[in-house]
Protein backbone atom coordinates (compact mmCIF):
# COMPACT_ATOMS: atom_id res chain seq x y z
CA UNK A 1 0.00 0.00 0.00
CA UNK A 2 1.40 3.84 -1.10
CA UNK A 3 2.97 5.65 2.00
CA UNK A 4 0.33 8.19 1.05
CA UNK A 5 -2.76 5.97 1.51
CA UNK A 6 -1.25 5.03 5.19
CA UNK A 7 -1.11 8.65 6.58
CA UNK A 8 -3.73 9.26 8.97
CA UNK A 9 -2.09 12.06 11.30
CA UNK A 10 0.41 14.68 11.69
CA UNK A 11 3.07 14.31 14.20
CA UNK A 12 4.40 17.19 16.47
CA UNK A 13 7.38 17.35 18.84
CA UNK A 14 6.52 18.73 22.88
CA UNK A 15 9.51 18.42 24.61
CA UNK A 16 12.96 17.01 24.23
CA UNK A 17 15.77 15.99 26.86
CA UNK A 18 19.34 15.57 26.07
CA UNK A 19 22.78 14.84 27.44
CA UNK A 20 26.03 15.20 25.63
CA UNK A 21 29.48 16.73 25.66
CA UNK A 22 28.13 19.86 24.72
CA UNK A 23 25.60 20.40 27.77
CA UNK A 24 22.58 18.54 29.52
CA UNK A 25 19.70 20.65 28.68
CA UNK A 26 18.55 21.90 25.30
CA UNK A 27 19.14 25.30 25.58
CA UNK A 28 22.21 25.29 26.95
CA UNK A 29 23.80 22.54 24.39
CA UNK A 30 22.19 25.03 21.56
CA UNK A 31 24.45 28.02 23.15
CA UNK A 32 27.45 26.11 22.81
CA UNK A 33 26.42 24.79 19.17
CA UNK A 34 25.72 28.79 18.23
CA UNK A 35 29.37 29.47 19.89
CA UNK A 36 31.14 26.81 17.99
CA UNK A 37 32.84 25.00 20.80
CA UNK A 38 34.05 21.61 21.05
CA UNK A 39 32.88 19.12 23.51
CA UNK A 40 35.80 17.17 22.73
CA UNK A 41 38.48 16.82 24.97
CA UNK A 42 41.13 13.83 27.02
CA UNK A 43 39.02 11.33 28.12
CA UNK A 44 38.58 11.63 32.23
CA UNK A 45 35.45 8.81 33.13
CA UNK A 46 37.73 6.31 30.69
CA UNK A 47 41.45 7.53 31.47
CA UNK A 48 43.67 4.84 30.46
CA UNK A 49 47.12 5.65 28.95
CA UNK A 50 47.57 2.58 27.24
CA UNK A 51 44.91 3.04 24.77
CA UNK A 52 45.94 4.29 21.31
CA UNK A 53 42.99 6.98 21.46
CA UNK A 54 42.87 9.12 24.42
CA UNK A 55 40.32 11.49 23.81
CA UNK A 56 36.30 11.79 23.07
CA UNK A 57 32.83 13.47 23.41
CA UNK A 58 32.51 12.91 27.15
CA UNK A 59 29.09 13.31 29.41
CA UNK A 60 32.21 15.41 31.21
CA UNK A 61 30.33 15.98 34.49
CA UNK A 62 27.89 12.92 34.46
CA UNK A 63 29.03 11.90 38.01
CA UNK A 64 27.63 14.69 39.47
CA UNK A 65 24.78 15.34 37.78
CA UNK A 66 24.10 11.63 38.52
CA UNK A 67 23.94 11.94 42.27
CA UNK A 68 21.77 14.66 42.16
CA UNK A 69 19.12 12.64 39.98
CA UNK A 70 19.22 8.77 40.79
CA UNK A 71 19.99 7.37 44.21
CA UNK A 72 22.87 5.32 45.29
CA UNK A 73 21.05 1.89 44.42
CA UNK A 74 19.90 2.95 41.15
CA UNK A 75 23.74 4.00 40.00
CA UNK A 76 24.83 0.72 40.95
CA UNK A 77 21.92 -0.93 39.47
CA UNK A 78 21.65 0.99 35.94
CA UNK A 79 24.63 0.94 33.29
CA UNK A 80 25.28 4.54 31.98
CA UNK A 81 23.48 4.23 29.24
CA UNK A 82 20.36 3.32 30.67
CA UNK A 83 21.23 6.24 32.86
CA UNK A 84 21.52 8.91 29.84
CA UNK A 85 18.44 7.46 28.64
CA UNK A 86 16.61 8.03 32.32
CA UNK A 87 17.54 11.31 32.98
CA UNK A 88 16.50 12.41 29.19
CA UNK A 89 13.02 10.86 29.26
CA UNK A 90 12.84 12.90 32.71
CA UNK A 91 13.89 15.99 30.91
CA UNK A 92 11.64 16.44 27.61
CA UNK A 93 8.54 15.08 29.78
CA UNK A 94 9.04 17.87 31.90
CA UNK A 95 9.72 20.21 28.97
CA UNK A 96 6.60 18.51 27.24
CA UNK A 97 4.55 19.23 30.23
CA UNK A 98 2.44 16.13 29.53
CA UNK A 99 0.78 14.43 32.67
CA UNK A 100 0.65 10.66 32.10
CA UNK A 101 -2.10 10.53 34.65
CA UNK A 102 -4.26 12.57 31.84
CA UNK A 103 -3.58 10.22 29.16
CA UNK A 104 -4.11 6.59 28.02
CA UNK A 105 -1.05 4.80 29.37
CA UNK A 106 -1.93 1.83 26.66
CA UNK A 107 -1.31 4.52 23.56
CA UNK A 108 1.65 5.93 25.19
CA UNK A 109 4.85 3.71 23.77
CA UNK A 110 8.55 4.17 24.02
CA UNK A 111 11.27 3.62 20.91
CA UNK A 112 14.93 4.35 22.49
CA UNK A 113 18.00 3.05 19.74
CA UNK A 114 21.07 2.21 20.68
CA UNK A 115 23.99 0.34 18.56
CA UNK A 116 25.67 -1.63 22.00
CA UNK A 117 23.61 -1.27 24.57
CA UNK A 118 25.13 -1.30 28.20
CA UNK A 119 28.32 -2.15 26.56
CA UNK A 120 30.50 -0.77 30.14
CA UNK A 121 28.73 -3.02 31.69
CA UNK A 122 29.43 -5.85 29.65
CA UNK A 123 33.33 -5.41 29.23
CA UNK A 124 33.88 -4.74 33.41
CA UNK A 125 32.25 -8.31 34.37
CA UNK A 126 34.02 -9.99 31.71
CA UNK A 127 36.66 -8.48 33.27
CA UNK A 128 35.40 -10.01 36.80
CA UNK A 129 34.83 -13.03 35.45
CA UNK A 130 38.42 -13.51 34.27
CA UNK A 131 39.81 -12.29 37.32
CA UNK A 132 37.72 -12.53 40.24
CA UNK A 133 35.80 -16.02 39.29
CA UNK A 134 32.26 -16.72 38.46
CA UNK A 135 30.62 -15.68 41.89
CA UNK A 136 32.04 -12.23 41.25
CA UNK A 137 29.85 -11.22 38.39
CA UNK A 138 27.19 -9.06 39.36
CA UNK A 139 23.48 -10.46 39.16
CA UNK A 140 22.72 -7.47 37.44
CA UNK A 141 24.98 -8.20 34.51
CA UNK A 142 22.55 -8.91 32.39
CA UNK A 143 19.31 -6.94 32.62
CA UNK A 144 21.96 -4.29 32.57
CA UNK A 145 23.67 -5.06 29.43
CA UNK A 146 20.51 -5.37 27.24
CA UNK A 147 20.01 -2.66 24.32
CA UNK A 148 16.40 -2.49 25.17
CA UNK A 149 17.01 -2.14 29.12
CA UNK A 150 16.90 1.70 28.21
CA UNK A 151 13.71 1.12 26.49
CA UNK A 152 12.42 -0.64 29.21
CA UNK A 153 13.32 1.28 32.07
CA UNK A 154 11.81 4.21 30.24
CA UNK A 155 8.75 2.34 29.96
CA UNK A 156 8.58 1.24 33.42
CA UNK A 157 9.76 4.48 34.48
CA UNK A 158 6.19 6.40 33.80
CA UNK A 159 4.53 3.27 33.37
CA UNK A 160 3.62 3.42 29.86
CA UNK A 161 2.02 0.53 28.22
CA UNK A 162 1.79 1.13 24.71
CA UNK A 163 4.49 0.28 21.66
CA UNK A 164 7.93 -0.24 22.79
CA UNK A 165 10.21 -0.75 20.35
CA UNK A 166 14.46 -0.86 20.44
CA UNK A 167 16.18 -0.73 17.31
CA UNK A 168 19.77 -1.54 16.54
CA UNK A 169 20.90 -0.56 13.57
CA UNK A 170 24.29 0.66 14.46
CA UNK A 171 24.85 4.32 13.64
CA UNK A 172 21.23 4.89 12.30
CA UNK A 173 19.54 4.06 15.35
CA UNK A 174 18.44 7.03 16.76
CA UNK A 175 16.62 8.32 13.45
CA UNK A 176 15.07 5.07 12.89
CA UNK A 177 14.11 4.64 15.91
CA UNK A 178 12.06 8.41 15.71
CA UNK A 179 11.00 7.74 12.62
CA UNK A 180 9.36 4.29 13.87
CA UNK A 181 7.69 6.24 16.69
CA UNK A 182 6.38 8.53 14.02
CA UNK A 183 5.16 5.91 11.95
CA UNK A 184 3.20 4.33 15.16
CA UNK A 185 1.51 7.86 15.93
CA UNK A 186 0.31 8.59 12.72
CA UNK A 187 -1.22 4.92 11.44
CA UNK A 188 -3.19 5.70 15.24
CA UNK A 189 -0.93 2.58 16.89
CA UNK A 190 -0.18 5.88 19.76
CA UNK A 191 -0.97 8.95 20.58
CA UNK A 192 2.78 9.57 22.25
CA UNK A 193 6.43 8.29 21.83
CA UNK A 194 9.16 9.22 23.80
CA UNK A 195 11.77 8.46 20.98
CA UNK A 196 15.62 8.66 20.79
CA UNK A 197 18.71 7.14 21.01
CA UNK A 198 21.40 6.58 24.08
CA UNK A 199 24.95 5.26 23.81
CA UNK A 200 27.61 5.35 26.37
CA UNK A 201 30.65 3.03 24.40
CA UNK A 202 33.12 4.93 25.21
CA UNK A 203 34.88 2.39 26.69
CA UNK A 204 38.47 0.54 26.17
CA UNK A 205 37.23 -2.28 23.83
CA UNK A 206 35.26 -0.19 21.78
CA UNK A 207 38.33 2.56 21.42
CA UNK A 208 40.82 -0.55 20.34
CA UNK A 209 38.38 -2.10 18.41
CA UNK A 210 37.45 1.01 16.33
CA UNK A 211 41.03 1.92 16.09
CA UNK A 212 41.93 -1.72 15.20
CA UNK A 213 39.50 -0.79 11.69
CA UNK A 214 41.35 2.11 11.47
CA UNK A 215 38.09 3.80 11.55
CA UNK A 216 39.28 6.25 14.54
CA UNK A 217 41.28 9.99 14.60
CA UNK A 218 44.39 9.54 16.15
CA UNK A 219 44.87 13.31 17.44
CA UNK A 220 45.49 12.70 20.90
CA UNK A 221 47.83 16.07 20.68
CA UNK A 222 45.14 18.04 19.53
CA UNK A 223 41.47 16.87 20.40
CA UNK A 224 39.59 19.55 20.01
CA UNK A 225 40.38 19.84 16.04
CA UNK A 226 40.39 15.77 15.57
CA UNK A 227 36.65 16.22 14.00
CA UNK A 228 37.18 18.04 10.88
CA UNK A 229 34.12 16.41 8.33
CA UNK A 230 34.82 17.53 4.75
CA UNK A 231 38.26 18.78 5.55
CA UNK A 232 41.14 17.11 3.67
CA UNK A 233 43.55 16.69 6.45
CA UNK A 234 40.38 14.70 8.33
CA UNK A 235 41.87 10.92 9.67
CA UNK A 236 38.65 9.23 11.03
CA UNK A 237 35.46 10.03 13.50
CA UNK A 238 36.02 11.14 17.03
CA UNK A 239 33.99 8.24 19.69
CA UNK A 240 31.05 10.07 21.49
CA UNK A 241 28.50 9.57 24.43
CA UNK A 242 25.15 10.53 25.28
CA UNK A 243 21.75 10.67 24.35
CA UNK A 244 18.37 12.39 23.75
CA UNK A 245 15.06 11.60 23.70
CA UNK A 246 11.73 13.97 22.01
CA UNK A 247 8.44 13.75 23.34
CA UNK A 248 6.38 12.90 19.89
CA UNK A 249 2.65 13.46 19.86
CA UNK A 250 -0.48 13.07 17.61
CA UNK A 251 -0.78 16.83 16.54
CA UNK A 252 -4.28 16.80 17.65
CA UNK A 253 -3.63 15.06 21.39
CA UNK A 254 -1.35 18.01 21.58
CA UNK A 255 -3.38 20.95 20.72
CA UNK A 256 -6.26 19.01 23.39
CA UNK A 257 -3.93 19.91 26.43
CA UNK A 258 -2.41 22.77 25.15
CA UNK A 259 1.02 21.91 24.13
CA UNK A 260 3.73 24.38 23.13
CA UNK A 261 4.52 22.69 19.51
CA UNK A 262 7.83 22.86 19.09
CA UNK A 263 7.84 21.44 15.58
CA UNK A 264 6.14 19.25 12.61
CA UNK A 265 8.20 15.93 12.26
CA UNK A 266 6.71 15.21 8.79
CA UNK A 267 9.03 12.55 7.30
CA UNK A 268 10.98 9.22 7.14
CA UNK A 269 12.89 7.56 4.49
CA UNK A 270 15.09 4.60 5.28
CA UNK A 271 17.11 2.10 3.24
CA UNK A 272 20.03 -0.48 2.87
CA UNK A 273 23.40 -0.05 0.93
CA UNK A 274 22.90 -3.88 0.41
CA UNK A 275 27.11 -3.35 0.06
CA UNK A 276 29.57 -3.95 2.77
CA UNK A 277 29.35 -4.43 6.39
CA UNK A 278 31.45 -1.28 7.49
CA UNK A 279 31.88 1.05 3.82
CA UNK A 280 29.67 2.74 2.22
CA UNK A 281 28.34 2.52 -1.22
CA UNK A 282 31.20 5.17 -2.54
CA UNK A 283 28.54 6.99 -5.14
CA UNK A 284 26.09 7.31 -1.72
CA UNK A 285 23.56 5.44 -3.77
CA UNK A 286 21.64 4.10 -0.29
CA UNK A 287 22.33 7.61 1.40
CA UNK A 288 20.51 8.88 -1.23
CA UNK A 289 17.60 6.72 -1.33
CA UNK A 290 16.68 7.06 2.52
CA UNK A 291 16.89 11.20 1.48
CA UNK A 292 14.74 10.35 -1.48
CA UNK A 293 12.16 8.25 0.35
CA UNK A 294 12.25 10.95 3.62
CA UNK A 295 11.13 13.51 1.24
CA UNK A 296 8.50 11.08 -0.29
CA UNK A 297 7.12 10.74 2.93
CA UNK A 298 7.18 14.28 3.63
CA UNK A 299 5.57 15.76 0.65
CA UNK A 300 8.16 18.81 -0.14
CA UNK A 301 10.18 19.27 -3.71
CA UNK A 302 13.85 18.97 -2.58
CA UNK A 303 14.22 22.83 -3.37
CA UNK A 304 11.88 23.31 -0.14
CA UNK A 305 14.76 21.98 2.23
CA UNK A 306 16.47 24.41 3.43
CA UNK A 307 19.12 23.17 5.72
CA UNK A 308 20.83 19.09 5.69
CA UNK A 309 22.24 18.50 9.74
CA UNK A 310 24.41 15.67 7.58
CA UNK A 311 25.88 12.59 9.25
CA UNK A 312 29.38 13.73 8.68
CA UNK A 313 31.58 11.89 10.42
CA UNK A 314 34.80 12.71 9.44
CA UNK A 315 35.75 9.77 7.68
CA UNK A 316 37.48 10.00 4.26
CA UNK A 317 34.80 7.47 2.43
CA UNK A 318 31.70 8.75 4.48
CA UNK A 319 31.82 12.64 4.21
CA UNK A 320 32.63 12.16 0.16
CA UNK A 321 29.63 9.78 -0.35
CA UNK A 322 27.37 12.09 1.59
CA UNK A 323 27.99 15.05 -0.56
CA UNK A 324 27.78 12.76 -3.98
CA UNK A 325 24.49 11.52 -2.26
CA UNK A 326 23.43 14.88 -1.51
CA UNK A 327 24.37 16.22 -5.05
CA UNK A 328 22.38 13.22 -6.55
CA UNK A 329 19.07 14.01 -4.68
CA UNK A 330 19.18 17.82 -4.76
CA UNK A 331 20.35 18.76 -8.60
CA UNK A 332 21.19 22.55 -9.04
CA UNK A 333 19.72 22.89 -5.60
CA UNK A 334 22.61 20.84 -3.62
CA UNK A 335 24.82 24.24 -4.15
CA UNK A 336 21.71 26.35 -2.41
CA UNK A 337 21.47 24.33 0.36
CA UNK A 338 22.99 25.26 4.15
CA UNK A 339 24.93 21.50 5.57
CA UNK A 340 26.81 21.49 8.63
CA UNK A 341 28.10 18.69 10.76
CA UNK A 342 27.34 18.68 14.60
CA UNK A 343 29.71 15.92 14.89
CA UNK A 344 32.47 18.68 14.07
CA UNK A 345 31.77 19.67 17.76
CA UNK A 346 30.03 16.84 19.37
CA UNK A 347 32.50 13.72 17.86
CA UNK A 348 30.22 10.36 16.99
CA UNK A 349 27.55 9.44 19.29
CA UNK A 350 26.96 6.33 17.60
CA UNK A 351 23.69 5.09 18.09
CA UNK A 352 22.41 8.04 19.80
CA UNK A 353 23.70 10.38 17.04
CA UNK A 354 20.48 11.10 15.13
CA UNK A 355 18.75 12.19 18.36
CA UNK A 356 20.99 14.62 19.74
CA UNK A 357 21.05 16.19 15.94
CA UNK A 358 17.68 16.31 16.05
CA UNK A 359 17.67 18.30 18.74
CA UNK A 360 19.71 20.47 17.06
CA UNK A 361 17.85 20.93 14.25
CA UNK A 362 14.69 21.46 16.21
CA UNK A 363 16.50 24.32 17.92
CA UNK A 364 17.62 25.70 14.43
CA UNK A 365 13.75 26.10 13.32
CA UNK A 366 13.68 27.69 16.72
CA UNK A 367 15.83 30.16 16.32
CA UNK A 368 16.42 30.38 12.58
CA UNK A 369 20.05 29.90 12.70
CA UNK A 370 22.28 27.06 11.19
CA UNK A 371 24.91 25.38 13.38
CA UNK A 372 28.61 25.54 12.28
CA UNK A 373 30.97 22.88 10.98
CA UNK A 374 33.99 23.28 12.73
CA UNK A 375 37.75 22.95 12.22
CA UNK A 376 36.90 23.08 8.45
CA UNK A 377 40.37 25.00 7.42
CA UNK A 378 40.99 23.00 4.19
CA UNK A 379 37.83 21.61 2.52
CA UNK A 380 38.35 18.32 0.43
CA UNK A 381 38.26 19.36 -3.55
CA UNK A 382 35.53 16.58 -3.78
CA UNK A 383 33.59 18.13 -1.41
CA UNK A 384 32.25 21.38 -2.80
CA UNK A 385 29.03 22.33 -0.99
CA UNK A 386 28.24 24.81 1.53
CA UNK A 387 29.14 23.18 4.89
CA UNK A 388 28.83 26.19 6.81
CA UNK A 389 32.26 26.78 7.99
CA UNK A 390 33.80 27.93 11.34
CA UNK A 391 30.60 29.66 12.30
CA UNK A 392 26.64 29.69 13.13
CA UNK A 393 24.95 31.80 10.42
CA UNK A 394 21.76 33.43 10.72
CA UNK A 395 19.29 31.86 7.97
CA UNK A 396 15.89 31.74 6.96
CA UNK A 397 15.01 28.01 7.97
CA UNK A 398 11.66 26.07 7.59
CA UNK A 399 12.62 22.56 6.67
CA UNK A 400 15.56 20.53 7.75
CA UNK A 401 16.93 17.59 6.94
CA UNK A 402 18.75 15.03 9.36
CA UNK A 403 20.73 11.89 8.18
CA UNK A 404 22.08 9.05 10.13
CA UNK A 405 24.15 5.94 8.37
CA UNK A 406 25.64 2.95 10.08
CA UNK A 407 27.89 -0.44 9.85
CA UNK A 408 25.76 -2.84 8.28
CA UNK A 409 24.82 0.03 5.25
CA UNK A 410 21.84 0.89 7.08
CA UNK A 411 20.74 4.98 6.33
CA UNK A 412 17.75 6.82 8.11
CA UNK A 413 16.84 10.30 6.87
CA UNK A 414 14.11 12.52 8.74
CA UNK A 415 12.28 15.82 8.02
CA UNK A 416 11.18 18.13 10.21
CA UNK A 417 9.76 21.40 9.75
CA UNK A 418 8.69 24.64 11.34
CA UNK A 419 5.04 24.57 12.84
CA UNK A 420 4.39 27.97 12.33
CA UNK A 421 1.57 26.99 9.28
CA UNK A 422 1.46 30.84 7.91
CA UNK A 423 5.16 30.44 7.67
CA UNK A 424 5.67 27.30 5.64
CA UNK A 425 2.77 28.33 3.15
């Protein structure tokens, strides 16, 4: 059956919680996008000098900020992960200003991505294990380890008892799992989602193992400028943590308590590169396609996009198939368009990397400004387009763009737009 024939209602964002390297609340992780710093920096909660990478996105003051909001049993009992996920949920409910009590528990679902899943916990009891002996392992080893325990808690956290859903699809997660929750709440499977992505893999057998593919920056001299997408003295993605989770609502459960509507997400496209397990196509063929299939579902002409938050991740093969992909799906228009890459300033947040861009996107319809690419001093010849450089720059902005590829050739694209309907006529 057509996408078309399938659409029923219009989806809205409420409210939206994040944490990342950048800040721990929306607004003040969109002042230090707008400033063009880096949350990049020598790795303190993983501080090992042995490992070949030293440095990442880090959650830098997590520690803290987890006292203050879980108890001492909690910590113990809930890998970090699961704790970024927790505290986010928390944080665009109470942004969203819904009341659970008010609403039908059964329609209200949960769809939380992640590409490893309580991955910390998994390498320390291993570690135990090996060590320690068998009856050192933690009961908790398990329901902590699962990729849908921050689905789960979530769930269980404001007892909700509709759809819950956890997707794995490496670096795509996050926008897959959004555009799922969109999907539910306008066939009329919910009336809310709280939708995201959290990852917390920054941890030694991830670092080796990504550095092992060569897939990793090795700027350990210089950490701040290791994220350079599109420039041609980039070596590889920076390793991120964090998360973020939106508040998604039918449009009309919204306007019946009186939401503020922070924006229209209107569209999903994703696809397969149906190529290799870790490269990607190298014309961006299946990059392309989820773009394609995003602005199917949406219902704008490419020339209506105004602004791509790309994946670009600062990877030689990546960053030069996004722009042919981008070239291929926009024409004439490709060289109009405003792209940036949060990951300049944020490094790779994996699994959760689609969320916390949305967020940033949302705030760019906010405040009609486009987020920087930084560190881009010496843009690769094959890469041509207008990636925003250096600095945020004040723009006209009513529909955005937001791609997420992973291992595995999987590619998510969303669309969301300004709500503002005089506006966007």
């Amino acid at each position: 059956m057509p996408v078309s024939e399938l659409r029923q209602r219009d989806v809205v964002v409420t409210g939206m919680g994040i944490v990342s390297g950048l800040g721990c609340d929306p607004a003040g992780f969109w002042d230090a996008i707008v400033a063009g710093r880096s949350g990049i920096g020598t790795l303190q909660h993983t501080a090992r000098e042995d490992l070949p990478v030293r440095f990442g996105g880090e959650v830098w003051n997590w520690a803290a900020i987890a006292e203050d909001f879980f108890d001492s049993k909690e910590i113990r009992r809930l890998d970090r992960f699961s704790q970024f996920a927790l505290f986010t949920a928390q944080g665009a409910v109470a942004h969203s200003g819904i009341d659970f009590d008010r609403c039908d528990r059964n329609r209200c679902g949960v769809a939380i991505g992640s590409a490893v899943g309580g991955l910390e916990e998994l390498t320390e009891q291993h570690e135990r294990m090996l060590s320690l002996g068998n009856r050192k392992v933690s009961p908790f080893v398990i329901p902590k380890m699962l990729a849908n325990a921050a689905c789960g808690l979530v769930s269980i956290r404001f007892g909700l008892r509709g759809p819950t859903t956890t997707v794995a699809t490496a670096c795509a997660s996050a926008n897959q799992s959004i555009g799922d929750a969109m999907r539910m709440i306008r066939w009329g499977l919910a009336d809310v989602m709280l939708a995201g992505g959290s990852e917390a893999a920054l941890v030694p057998l991830a670092i080796v193992g990504f550095h092992r593919m060569q897939a990793l920056s090795e700027r350990n001299d210089d950490p701040t400028r290791a994220s350079r997408p599109w420039d041609s003295q980039r070596d590889g993605f920076v390793m991120a943590e964090g998360a973020a989770v939106l508040v998604l609502e039918a449009e009309e459960h919204a306007n019946g308590r009186q939401a503020p509507i922070l924006a229209r997400l209107s569209g999903c496209g994703t696809s397969s590169d149906g190529f290799h397990i870790t490269a990607p196509r190298e014309d961006g063929g299946g990059a392309a396609e989820a773009m394609r299939l995003a602005l199917a579902d949406a219902g704008p002409q490419p020339e209506d996009i105004d602004y791509i938050n790309a994946h670009g991740t600062s990877t030689p093969l990546g960053d030069r198939a996004e722009t042919m992909a981008i070239k291929d799906v926009f024409g004439p228009h490709a060289y109009r368009l405003a792209i940036s890459s949060s990951k300049s300033q944020l490094g790779h947040l994996l699994g959760a990397s689609g969320a916390v861009e949305l967020v940033a996107c949302i705030k760019a319809l906010e405040h009609q400004c486009l987020p920087p690419t930084i560190n881009l001093d010496q843009p690769d010849a094959d890469c041509d387009l207008d990636y925003v450089p250096h600095k945020a720059r004040p723009a006209a902005v009513r529909r955005v763009l937001s791609n997420s590829f992973g291992f595995g050739g999987h590619n998510a694209s969303l669309i969301v737009e300004a709500f503002d309907r005089a506006r966007l006529a």
